[in-house]
N, C-alpha and C. Protein backbone atom coordinates (compact mmCIF):
# COMPACT_ATOMS: atom_id res chain seq x y z
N UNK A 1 0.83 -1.18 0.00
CA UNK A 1 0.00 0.00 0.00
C UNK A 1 0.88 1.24 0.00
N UNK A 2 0.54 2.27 -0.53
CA UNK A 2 1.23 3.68 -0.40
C UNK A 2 0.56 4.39 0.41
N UNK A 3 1.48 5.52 0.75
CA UNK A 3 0.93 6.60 1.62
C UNK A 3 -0.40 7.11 1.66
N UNK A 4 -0.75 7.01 0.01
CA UNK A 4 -2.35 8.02 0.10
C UNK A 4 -3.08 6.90 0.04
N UNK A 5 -3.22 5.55 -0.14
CA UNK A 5 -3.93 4.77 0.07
C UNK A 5 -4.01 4.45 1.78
N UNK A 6 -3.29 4.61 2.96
CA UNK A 6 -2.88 4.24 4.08
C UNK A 6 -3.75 5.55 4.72
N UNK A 7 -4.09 6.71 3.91
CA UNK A 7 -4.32 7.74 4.89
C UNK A 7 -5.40 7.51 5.40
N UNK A 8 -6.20 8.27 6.25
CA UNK A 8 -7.54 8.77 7.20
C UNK A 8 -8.24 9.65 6.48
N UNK A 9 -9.00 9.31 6.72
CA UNK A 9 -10.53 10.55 6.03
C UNK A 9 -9.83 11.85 6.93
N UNK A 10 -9.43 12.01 8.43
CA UNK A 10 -9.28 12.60 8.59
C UNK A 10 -8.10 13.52 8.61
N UNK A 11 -7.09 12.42 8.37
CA UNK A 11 -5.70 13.40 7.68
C UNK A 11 -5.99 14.09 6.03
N UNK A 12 -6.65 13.01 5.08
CA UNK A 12 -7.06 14.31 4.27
C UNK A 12 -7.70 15.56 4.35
N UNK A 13 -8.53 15.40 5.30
CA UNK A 13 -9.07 16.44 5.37
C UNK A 13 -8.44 17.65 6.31
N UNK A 14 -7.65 17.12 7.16
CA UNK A 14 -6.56 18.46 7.63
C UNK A 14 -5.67 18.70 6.29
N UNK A 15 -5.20 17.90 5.27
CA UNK A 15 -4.60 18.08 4.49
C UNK A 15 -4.99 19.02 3.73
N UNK A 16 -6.39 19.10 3.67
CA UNK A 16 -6.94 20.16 2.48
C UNK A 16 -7.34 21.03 2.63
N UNK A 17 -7.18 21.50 4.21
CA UNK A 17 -7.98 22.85 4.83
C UNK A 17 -6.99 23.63 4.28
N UNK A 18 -5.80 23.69 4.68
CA UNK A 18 -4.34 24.38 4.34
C UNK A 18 -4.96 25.11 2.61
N UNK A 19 -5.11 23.93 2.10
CA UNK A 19 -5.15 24.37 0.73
C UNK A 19 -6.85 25.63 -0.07
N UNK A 20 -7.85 24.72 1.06
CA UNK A 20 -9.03 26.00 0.84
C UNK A 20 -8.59 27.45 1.68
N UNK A 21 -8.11 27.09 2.81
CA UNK A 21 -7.82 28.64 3.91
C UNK A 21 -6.87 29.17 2.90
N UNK A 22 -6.00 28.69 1.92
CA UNK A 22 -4.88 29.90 1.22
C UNK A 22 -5.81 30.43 0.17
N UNK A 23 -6.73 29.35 -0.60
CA UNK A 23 -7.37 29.78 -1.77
C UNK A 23 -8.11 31.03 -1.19
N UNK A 24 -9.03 30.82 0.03
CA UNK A 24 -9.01 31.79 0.54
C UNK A 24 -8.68 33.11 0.65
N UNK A 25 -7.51 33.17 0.92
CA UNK A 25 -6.77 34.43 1.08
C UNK A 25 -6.32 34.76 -0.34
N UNK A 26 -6.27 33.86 -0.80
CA UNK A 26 -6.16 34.48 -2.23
C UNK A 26 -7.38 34.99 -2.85
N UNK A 27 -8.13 34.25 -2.72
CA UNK A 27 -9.37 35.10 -3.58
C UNK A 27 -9.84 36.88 -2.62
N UNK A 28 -9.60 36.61 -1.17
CA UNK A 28 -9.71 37.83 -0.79
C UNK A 28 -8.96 39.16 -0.84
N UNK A 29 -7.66 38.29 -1.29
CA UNK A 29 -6.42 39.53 -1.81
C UNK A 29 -6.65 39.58 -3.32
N UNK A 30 -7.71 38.78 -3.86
CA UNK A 30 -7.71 39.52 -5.11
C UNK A 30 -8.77 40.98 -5.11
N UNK A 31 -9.65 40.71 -3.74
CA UNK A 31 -10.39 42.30 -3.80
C UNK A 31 -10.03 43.02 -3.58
N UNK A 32 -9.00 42.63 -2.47
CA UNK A 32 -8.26 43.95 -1.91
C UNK A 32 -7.11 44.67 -2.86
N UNK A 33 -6.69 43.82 -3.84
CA UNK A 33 -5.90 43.88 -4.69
C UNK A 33 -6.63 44.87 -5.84
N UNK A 34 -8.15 44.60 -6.15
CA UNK A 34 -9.16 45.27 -7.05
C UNK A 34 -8.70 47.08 -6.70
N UNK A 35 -9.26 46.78 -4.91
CA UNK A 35 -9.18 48.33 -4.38
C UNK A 35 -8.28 48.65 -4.30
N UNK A 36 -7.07 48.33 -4.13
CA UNK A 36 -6.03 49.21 -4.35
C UNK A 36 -5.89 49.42 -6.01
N UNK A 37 -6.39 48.83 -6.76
CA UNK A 37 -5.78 49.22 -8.31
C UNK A 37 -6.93 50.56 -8.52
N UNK A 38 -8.16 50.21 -8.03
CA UNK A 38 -9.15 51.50 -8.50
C UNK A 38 -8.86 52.52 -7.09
N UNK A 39 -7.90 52.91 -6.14
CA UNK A 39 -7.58 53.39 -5.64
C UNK A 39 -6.55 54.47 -6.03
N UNK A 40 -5.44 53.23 -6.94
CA UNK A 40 -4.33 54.49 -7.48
C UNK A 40 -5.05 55.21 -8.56
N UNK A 41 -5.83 54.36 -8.98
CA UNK A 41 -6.32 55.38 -10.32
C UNK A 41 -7.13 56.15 -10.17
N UNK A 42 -7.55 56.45 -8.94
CA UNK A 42 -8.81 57.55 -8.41
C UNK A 42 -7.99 58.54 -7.71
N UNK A 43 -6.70 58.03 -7.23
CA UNK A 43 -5.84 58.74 -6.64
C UNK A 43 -5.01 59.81 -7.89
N UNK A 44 -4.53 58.91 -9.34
CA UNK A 44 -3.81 59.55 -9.94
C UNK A 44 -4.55 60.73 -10.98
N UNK A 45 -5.82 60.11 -10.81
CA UNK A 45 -7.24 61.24 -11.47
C UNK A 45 -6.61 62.37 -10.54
N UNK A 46 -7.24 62.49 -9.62
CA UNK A 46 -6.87 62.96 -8.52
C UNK A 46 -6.28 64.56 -9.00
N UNK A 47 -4.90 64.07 -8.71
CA UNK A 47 -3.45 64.61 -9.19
C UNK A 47 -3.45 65.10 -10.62
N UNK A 48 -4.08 64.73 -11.44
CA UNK A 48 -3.88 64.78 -12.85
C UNK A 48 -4.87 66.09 -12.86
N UNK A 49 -5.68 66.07 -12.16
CA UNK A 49 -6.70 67.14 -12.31
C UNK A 49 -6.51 68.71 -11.37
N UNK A 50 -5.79 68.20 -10.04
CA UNK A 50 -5.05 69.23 -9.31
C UNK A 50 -3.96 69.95 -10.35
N UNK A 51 -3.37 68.97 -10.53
CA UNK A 51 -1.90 69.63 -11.49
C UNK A 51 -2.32 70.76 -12.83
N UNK A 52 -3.51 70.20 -13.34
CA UNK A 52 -4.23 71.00 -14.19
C UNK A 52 -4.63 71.94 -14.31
N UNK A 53 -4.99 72.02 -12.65
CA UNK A 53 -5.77 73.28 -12.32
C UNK A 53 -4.67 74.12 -11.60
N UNK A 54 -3.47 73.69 -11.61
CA UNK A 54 -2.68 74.91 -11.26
C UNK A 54 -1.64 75.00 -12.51
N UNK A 55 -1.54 74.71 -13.21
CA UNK A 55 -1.01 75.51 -14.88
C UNK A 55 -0.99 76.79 -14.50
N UNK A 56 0.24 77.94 -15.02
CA UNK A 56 -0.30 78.93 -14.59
C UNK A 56 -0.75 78.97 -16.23
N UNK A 57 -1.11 80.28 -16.53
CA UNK A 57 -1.56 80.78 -17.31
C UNK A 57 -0.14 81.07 -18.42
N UNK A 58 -0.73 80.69 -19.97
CA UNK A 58 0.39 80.70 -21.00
C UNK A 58 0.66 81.99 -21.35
N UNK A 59 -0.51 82.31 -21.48
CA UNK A 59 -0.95 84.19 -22.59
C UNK A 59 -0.15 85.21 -21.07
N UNK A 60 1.24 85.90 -21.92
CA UNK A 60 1.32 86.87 -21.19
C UNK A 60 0.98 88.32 -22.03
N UNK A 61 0.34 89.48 -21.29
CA UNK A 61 0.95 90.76 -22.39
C UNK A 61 2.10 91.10 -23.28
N UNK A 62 3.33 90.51 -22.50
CA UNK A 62 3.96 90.49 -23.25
C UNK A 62 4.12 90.36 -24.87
N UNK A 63 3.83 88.83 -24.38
CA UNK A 63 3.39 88.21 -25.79
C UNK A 63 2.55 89.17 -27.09
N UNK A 64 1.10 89.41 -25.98
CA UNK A 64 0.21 89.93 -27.12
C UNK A 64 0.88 91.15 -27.63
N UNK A 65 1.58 91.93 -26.92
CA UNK A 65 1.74 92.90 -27.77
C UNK A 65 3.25 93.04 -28.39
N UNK A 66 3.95 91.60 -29.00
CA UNK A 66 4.30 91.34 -30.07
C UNK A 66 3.80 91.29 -31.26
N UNK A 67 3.10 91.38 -30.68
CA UNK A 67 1.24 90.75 -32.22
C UNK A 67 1.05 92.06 -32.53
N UNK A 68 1.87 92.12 -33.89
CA UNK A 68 1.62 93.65 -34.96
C UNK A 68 0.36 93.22 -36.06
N UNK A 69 -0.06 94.36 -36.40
CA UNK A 69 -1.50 94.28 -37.56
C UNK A 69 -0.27 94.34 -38.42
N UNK A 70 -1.07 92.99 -39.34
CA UNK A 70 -0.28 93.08 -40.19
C UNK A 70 0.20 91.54 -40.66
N UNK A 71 0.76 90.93 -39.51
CA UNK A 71 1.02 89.55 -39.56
C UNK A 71 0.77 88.45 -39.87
N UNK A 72 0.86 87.77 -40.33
CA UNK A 72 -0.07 86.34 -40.84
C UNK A 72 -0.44 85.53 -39.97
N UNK A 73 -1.37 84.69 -39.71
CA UNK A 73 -1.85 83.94 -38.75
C UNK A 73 -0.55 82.60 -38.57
N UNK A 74 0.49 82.08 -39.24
CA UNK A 74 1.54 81.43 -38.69
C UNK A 74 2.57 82.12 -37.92
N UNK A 75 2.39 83.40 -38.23
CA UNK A 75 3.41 84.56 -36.78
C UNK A 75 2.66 84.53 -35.74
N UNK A 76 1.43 84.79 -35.95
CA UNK A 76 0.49 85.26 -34.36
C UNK A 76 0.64 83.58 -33.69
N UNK A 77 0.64 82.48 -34.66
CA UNK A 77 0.35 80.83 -33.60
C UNK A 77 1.96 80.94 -33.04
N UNK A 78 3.24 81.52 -34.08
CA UNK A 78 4.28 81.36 -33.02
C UNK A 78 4.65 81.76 -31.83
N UNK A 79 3.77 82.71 -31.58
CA UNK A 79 4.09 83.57 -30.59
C UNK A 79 3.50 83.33 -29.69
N UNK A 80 1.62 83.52 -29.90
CA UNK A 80 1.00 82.72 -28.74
C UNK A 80 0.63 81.32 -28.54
N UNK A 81 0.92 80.49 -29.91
CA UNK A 81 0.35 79.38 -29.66
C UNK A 81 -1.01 79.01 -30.51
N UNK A 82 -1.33 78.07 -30.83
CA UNK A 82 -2.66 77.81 -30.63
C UNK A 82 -4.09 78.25 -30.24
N UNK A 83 -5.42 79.27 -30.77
CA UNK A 83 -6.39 79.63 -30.19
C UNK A 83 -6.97 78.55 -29.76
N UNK A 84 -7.35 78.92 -28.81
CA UNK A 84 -8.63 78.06 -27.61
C UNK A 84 -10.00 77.79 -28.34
N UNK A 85 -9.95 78.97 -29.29
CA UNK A 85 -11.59 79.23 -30.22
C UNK A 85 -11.27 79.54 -31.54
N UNK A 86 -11.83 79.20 -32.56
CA UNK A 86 -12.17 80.14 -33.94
C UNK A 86 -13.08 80.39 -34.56
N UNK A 87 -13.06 81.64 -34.86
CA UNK A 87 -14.78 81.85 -35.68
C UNK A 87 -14.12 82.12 -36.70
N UNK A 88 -15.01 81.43 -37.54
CA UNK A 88 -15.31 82.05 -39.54
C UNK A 88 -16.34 82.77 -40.14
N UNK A 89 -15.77 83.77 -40.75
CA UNK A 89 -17.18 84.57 -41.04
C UNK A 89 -16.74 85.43 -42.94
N UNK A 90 -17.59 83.94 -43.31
CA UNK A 90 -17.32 84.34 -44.53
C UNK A 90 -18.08 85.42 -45.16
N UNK A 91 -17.21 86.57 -45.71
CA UNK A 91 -18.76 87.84 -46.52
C UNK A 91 -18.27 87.65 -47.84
N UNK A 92 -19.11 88.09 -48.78
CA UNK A 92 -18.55 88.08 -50.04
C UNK A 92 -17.87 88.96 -50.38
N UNK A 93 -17.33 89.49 -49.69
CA UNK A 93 -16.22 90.57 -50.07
C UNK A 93 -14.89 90.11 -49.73
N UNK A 94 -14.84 89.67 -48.31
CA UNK A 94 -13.69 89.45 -47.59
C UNK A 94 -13.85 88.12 -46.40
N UNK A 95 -12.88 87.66 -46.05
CA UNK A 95 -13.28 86.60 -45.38
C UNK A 95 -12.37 87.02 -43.39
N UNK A 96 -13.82 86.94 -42.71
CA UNK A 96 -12.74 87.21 -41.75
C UNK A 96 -12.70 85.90 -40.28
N UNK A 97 -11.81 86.00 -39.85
CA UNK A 97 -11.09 85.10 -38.65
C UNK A 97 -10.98 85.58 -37.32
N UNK A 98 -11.60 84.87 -36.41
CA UNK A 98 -11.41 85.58 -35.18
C UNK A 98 -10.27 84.29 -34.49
N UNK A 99 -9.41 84.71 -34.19
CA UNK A 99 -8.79 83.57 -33.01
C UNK A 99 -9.05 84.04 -31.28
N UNK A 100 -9.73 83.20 -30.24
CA UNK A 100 -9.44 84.03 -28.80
C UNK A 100 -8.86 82.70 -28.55
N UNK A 101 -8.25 83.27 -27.47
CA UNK A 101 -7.32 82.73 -26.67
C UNK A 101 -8.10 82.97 -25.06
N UNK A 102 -8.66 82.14 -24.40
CA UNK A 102 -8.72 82.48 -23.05
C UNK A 102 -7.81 81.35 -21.88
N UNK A 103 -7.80 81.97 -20.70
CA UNK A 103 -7.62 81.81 -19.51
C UNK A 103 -8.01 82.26 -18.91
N UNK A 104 -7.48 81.80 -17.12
CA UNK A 104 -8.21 82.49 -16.24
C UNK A 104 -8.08 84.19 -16.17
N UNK A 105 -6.94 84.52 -15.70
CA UNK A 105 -6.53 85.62 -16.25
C UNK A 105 -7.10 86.68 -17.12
N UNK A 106 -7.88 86.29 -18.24
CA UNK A 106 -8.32 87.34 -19.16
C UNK A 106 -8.60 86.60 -20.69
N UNK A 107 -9.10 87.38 -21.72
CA UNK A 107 -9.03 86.56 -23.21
C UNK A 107 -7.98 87.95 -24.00
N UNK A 108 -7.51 86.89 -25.04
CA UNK A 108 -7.23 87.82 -25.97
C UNK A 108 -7.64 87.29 -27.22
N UNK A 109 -8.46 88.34 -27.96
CA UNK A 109 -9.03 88.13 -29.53
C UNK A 109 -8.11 89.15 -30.22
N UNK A 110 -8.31 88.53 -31.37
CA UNK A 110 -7.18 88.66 -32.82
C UNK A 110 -7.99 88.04 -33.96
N UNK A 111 -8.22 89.72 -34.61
CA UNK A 111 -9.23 89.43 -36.01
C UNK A 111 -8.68 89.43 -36.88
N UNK A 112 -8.09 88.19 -38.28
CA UNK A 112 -7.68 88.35 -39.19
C UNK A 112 -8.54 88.69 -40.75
N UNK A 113 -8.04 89.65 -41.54
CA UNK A 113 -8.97 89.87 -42.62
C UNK A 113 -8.13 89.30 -43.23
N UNK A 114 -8.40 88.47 -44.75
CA UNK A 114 -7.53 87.89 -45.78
C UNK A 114 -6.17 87.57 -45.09
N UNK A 115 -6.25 86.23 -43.95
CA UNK A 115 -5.48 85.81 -43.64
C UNK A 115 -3.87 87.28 -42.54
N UNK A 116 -4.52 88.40 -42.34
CA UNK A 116 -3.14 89.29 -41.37
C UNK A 116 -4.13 89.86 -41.35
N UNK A 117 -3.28 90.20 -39.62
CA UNK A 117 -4.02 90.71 -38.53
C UNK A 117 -4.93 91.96 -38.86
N UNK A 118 -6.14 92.50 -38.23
CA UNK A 118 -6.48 93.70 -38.26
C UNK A 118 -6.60 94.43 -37.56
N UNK A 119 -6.95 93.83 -35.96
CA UNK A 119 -7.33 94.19 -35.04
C UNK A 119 -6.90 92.76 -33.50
N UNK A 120 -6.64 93.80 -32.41
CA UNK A 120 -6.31 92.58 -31.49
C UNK A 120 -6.88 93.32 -30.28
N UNK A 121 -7.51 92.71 -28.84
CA UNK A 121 -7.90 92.83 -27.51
C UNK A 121 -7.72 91.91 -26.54
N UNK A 122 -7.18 92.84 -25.88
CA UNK A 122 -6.88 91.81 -24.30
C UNK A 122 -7.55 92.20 -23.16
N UNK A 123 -7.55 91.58 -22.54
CA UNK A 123 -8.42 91.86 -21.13
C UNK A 123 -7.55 90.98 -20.08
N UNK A 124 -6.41 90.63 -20.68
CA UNK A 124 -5.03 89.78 -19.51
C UNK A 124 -5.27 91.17 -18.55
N UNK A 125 -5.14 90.47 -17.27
CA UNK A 125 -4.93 91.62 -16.30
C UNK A 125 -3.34 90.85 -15.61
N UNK A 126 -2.92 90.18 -15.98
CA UNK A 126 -1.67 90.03 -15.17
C UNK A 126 -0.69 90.31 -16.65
């Protein structure tokens, strides 16, 4: 006879508690394991959205009043970047472009007629 033929109902069955009590703990560290994963990621939301909200602000005066009438709309994006907004307003005469730019800080609009500048406003107070 061998060992597992020789055993007790009741040594298997201490034998196999070992093995349900870990499954156990494993299946319960897989929840706890759940909450910590939707933890960091509620945590790194979190952060991602703080950090966001303290950006300072890109648009300085400075900037805008580099911005000569006159310029083509690839000088005005080098300088400030990218508008936040654009309007099109096609007439049959002329075609015109608004770019604004806002932040907290203030907006600045910049009206292009036939592609250079015509007109620009800020309301940056810093």
């Amino acid at each position: 006879m061998t060992n597992v033929e020789t055993m007790t109902k009741l040594e298997v069955r201490s034998r196999s508690e070992p093995r349900f009590s870990s499954f156990a703990r494993r299946a319960g560290g897989r929840r706890s394991d759940r909450r910590r994963v939707i933890f960091i990621r509620l945590l790194l939301i979190l952060l991602l959205l703080l950090e966001s909200s303290c950006v300072p602000d890109r648009l300085r005066q400075a900037n805008v009043d580099e911005v000569a009438v006159g310029m083509s709309r690839k000088q005005v994006e080098s300088i400030l970047g990218p508008p936040t907004e654009t309007d099109t307003k096609d007439f049959p005469v002329t075609k015109t472009l608004t770019y604004l730019y806002r932040q907290r800080s203030g907006t600045v609009t910049i009206v292009f007629k036939e592609d250079k500048v015509t007109e620009k406003q800020s309301t940056l107070t810093r």
